[in-house]
PDB file of N, CA and C in Angstrom:
ATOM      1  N   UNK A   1       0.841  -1.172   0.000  1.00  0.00           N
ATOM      2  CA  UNK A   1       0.000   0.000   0.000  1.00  0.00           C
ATOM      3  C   UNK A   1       0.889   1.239   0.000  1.00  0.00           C
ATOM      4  N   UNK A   2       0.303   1.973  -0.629  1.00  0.00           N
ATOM      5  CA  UNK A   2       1.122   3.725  -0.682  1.00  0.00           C
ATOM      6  C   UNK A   2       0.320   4.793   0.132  1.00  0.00           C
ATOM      7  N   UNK A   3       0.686   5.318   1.176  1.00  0.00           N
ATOM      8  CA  UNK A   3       0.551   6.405   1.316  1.00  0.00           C
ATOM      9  C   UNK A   3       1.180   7.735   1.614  1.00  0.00           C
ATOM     10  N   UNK A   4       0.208   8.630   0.938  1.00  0.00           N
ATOM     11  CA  UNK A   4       1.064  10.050   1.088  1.00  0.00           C
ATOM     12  C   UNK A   4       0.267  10.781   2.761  1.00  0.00           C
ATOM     13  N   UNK A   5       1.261  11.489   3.647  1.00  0.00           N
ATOM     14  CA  UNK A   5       0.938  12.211   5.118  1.00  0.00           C
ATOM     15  C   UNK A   5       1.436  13.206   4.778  1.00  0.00           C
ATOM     16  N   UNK A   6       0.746  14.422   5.320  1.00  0.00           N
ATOM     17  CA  UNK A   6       0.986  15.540   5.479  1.00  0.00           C
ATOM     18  C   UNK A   6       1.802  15.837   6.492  1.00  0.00           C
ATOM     19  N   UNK A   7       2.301  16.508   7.235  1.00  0.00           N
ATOM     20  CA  UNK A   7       3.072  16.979   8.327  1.00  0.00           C
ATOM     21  C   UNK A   7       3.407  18.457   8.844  1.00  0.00           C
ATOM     22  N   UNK A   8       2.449  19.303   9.494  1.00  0.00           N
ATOM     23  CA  UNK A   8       1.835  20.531   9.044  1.00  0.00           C
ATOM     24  C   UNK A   8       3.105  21.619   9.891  1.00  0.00           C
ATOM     25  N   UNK A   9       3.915  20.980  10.755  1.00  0.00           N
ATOM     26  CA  UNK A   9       5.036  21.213  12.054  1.00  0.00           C
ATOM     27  C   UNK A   9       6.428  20.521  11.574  1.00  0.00           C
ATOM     28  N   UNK A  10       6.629  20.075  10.142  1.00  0.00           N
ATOM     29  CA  UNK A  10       7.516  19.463   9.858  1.00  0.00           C
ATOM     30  C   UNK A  10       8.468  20.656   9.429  1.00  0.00           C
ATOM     31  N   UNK A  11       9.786  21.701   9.748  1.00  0.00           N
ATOM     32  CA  UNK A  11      10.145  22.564   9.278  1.00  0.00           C
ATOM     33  C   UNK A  11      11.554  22.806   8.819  1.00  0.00           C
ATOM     34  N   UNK A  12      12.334  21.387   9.201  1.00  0.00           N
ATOM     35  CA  UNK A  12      13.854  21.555   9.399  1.00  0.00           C
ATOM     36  C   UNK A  12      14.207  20.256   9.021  1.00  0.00           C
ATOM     37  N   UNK A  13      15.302  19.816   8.289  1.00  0.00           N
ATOM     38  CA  UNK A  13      15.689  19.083   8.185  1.00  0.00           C
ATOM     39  C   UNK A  13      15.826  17.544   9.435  1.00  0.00           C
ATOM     40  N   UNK A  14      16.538  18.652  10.445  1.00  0.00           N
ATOM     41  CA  UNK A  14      16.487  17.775  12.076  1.00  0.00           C
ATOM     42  C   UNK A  14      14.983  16.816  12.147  1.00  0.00           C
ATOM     43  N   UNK A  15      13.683  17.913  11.934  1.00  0.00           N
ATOM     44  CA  UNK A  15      12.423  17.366  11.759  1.00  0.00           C
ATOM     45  C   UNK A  15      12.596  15.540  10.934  1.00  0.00           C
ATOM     46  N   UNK A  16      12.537  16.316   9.575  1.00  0.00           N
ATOM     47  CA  UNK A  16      12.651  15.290   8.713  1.00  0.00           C
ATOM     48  C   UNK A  16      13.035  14.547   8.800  1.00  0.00           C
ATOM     49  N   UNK A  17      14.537  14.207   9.397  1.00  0.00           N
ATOM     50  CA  UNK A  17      15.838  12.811   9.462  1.00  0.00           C
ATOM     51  C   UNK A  17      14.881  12.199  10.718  1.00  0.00           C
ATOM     52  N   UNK A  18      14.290  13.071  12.122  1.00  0.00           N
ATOM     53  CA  UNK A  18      13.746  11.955  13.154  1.00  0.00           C
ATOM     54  C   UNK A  18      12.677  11.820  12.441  1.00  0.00           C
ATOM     55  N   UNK A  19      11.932  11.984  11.847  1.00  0.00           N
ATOM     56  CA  UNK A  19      10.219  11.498  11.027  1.00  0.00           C
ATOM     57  C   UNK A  19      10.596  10.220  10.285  1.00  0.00           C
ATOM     58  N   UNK A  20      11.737  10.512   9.066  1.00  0.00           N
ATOM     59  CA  UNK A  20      12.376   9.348   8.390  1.00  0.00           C
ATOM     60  C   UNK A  20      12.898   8.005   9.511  1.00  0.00           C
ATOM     61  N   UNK A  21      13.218   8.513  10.037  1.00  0.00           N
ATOM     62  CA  UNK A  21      13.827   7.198  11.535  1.00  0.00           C
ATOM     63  C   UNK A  21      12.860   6.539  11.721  1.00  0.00           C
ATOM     64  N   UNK A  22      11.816   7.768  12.280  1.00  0.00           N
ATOM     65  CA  UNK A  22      10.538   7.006  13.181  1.00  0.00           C
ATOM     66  C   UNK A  22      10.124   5.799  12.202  1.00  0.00           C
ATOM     67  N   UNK A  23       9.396   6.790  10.814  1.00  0.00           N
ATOM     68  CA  UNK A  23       8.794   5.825   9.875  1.00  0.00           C
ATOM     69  C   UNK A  23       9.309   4.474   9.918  1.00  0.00           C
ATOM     70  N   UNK A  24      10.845   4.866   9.280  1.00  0.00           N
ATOM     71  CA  UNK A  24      11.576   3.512   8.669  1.00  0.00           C
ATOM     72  C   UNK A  24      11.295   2.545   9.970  1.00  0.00           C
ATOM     73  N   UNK A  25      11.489   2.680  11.352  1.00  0.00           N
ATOM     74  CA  UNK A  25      11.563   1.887  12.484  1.00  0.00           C
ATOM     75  C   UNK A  25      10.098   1.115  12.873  1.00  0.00           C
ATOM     76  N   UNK A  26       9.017   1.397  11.758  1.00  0.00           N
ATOM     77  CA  UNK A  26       7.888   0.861  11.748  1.00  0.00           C
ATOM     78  C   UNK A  26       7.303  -0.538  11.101  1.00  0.00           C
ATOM     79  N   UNK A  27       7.230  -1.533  11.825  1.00  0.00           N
ATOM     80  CA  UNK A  27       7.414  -2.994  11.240  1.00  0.00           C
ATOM     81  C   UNK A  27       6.908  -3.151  10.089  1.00  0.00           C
ATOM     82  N   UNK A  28       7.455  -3.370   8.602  1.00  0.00           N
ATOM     83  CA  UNK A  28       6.106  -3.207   7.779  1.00  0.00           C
ATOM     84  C   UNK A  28       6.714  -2.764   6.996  1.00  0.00           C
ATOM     85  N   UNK A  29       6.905  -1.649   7.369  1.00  0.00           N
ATOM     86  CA  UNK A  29       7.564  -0.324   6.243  1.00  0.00           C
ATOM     87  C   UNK A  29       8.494  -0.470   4.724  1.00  0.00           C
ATOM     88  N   UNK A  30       7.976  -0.586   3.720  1.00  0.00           N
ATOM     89  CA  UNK A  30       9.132  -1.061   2.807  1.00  0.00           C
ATOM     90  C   UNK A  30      10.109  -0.185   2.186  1.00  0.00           C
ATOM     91  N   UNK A  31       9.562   1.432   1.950  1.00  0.00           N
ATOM     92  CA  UNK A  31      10.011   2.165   2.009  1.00  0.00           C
ATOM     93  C   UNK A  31       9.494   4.123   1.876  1.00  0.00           C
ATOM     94  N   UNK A  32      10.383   4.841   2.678  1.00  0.00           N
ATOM     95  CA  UNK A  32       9.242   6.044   2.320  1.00  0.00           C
ATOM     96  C   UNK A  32      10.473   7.231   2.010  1.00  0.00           C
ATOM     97  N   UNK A  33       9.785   8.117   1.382  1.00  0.00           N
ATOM     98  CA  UNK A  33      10.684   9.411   0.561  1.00  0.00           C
ATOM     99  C   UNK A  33       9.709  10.624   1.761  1.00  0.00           C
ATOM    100  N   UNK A  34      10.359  11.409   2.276  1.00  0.00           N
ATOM    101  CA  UNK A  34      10.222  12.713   2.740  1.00  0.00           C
ATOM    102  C   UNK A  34      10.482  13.627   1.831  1.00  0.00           C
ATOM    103  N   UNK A  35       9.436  14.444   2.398  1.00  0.00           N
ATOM    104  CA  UNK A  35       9.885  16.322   1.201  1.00  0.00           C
ATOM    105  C   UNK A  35       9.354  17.081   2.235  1.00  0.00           C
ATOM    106  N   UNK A  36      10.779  17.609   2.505  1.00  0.00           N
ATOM    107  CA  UNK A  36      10.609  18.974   3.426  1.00  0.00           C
ATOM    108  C   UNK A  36       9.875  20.143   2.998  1.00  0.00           C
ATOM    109  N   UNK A  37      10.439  20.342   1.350  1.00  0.00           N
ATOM    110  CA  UNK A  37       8.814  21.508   1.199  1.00  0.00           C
ATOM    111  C   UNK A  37       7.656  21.322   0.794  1.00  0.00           C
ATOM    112  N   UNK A  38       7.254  20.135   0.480  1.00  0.00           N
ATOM    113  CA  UNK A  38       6.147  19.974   0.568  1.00  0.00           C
ATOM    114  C   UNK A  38       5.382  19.249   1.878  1.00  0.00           C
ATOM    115  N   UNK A  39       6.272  19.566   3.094  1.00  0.00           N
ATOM    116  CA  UNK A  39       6.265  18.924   4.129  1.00  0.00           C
ATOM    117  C   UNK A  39       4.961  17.412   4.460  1.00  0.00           C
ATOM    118  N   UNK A  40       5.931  16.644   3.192  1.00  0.00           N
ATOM    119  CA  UNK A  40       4.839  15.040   3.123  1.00  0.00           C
ATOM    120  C   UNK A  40       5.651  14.072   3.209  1.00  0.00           C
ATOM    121  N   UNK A  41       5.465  13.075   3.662  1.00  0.00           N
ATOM    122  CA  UNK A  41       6.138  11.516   3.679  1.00  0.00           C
ATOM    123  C   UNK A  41       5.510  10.997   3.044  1.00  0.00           C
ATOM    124  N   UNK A  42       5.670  10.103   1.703  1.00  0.00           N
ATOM    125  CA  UNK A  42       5.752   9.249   0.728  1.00  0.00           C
ATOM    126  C   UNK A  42       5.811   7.757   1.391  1.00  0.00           C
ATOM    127  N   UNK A  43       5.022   6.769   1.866  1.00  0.00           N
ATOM    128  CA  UNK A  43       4.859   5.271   2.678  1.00  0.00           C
ATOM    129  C   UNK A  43       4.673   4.511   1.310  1.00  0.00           C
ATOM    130  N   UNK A  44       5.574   3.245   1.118  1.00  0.00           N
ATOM    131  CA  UNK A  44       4.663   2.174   1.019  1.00  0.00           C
ATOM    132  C   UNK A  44       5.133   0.856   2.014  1.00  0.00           C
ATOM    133  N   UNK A  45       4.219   0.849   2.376  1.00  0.00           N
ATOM    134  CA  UNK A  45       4.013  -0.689   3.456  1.00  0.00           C
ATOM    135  C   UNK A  45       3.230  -1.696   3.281  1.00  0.00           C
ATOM    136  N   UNK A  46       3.258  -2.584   3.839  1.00  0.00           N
ATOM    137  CA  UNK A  46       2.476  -4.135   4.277  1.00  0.00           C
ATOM    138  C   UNK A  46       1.784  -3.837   5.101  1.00  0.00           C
ATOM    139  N   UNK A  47       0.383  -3.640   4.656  1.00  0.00           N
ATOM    140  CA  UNK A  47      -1.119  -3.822   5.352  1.00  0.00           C
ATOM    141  C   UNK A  47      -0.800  -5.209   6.589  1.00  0.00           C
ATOM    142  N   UNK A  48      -0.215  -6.379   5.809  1.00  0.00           N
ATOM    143  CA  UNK A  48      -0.257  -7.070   6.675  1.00  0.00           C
ATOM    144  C   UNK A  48       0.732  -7.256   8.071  1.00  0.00           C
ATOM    145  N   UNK A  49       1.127  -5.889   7.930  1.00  0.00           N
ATOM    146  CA  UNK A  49       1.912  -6.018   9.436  1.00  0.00           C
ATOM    147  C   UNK A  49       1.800  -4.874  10.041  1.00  0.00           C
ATOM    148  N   UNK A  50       1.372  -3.693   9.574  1.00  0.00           N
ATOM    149  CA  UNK A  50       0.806  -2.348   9.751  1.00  0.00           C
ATOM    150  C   UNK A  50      -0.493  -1.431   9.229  1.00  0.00           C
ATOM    151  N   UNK A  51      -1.153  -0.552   9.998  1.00  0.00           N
ATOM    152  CA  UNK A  51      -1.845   0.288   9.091  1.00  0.00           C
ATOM    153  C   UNK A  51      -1.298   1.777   8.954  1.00  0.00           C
ATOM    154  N   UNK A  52      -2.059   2.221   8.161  1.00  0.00           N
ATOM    155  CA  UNK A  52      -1.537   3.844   8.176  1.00  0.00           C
ATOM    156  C   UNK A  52      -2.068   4.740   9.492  1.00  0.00           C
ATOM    157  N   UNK A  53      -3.033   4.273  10.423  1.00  0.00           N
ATOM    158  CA  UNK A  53      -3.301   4.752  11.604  1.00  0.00           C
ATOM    159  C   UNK A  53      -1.731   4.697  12.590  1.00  0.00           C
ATOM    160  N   UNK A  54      -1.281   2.820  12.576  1.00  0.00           N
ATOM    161  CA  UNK A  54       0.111   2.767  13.242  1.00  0.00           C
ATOM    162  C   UNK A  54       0.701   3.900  12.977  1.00  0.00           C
ATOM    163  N   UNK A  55       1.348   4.254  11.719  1.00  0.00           N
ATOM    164  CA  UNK A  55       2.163   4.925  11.224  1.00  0.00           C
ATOM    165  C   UNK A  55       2.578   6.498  11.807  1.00  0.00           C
ATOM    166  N   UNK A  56       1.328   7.126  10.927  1.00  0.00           N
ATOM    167  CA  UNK A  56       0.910   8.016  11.876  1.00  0.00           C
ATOM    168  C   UNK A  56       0.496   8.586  12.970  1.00  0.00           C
ATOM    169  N   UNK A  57       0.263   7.590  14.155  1.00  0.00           N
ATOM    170  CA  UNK A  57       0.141   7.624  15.365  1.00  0.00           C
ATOM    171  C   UNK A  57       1.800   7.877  16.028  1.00  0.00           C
ATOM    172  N   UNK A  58       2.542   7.099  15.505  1.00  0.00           N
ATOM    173  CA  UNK A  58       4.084   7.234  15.858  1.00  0.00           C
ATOM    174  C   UNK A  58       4.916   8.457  15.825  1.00  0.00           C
ATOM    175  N   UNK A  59       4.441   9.073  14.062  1.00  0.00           N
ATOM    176  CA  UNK A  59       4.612  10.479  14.175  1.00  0.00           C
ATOM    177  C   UNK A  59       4.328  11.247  14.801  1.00  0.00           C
ATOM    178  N   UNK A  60       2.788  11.306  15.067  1.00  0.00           N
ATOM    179  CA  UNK A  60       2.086  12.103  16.448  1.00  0.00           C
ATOM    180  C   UNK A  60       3.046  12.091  17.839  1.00  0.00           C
ATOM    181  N   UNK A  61       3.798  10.716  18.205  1.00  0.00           N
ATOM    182  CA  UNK A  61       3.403  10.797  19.144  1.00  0.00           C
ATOM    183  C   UNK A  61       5.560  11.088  19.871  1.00  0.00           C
ATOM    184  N   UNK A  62       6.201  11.981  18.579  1.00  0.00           N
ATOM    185  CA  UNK A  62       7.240  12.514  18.311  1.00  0.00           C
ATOM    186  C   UNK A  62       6.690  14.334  18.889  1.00  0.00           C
ATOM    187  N   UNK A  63       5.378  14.524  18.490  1.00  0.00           N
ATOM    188  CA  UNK A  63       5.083  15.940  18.749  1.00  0.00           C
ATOM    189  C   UNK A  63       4.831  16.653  17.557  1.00  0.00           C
ATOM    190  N   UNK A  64       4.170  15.772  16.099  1.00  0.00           N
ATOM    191  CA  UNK A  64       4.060  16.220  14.820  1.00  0.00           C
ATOM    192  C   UNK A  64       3.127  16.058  14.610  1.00  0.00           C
ATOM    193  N   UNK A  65       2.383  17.025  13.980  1.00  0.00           N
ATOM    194  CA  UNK A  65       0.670  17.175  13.727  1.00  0.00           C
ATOM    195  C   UNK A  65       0.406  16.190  12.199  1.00  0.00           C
ATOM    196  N   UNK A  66       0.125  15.822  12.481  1.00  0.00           N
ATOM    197  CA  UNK A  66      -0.657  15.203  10.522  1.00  0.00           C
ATOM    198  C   UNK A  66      -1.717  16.201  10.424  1.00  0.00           C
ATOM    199  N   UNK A  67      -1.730  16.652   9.055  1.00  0.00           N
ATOM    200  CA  UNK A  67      -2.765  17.098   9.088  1.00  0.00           C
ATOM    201  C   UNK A  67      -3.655  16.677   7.940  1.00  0.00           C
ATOM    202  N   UNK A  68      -3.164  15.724   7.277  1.00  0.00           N
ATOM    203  CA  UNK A  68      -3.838  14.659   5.994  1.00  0.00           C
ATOM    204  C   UNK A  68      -3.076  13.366   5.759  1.00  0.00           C
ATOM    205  N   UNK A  69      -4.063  12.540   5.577  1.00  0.00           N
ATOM    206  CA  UNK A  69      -3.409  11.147   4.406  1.00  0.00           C
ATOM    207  C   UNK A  69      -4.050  10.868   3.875  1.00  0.00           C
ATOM    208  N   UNK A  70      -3.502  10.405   2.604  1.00  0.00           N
ATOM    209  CA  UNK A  70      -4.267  10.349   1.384  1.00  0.00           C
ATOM    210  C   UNK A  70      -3.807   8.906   1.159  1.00  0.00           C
ATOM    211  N   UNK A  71      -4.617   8.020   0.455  1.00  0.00           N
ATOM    212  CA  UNK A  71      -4.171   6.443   0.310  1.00  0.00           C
ATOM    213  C   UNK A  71      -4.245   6.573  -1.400  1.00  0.00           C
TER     214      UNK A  71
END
């Protein structure tokens, strides 16, 4: 599965490299592209070992707002 997250507090590189960590450190994960100015993370993962709620809950819970995902 692919999804694209918004990240509305994402502003600095520093941001980006711990978001990229978090993601990648998410069981599942096969691989994801960050863009700092379009402040979005690019997912694709295995439904069958994650959802995009996991995902984004992890980010949240770094101190980063989502403010969309789009599947």
């Amino acid at each position: 599965m692919k999804s694209i997250i918004k990240i509305c507090n994402m502003e600095s590189h520093r941001d980006s490299n711990l978001i990229q960590e978090t993601v990648a450190n998410n069981s599942g994960v096969i691989a994801s592209e960050i863009s700092l100015e379009k402040k979005e993370v690019v997912i694709i993962y295995n439904e069958a070992f994650l959802n995009i709620q996991e995902i984004i809950d992890s980010i949240e819970d770094l101190g980063y707002v989502v403010i969309e995902s789009k599947l």
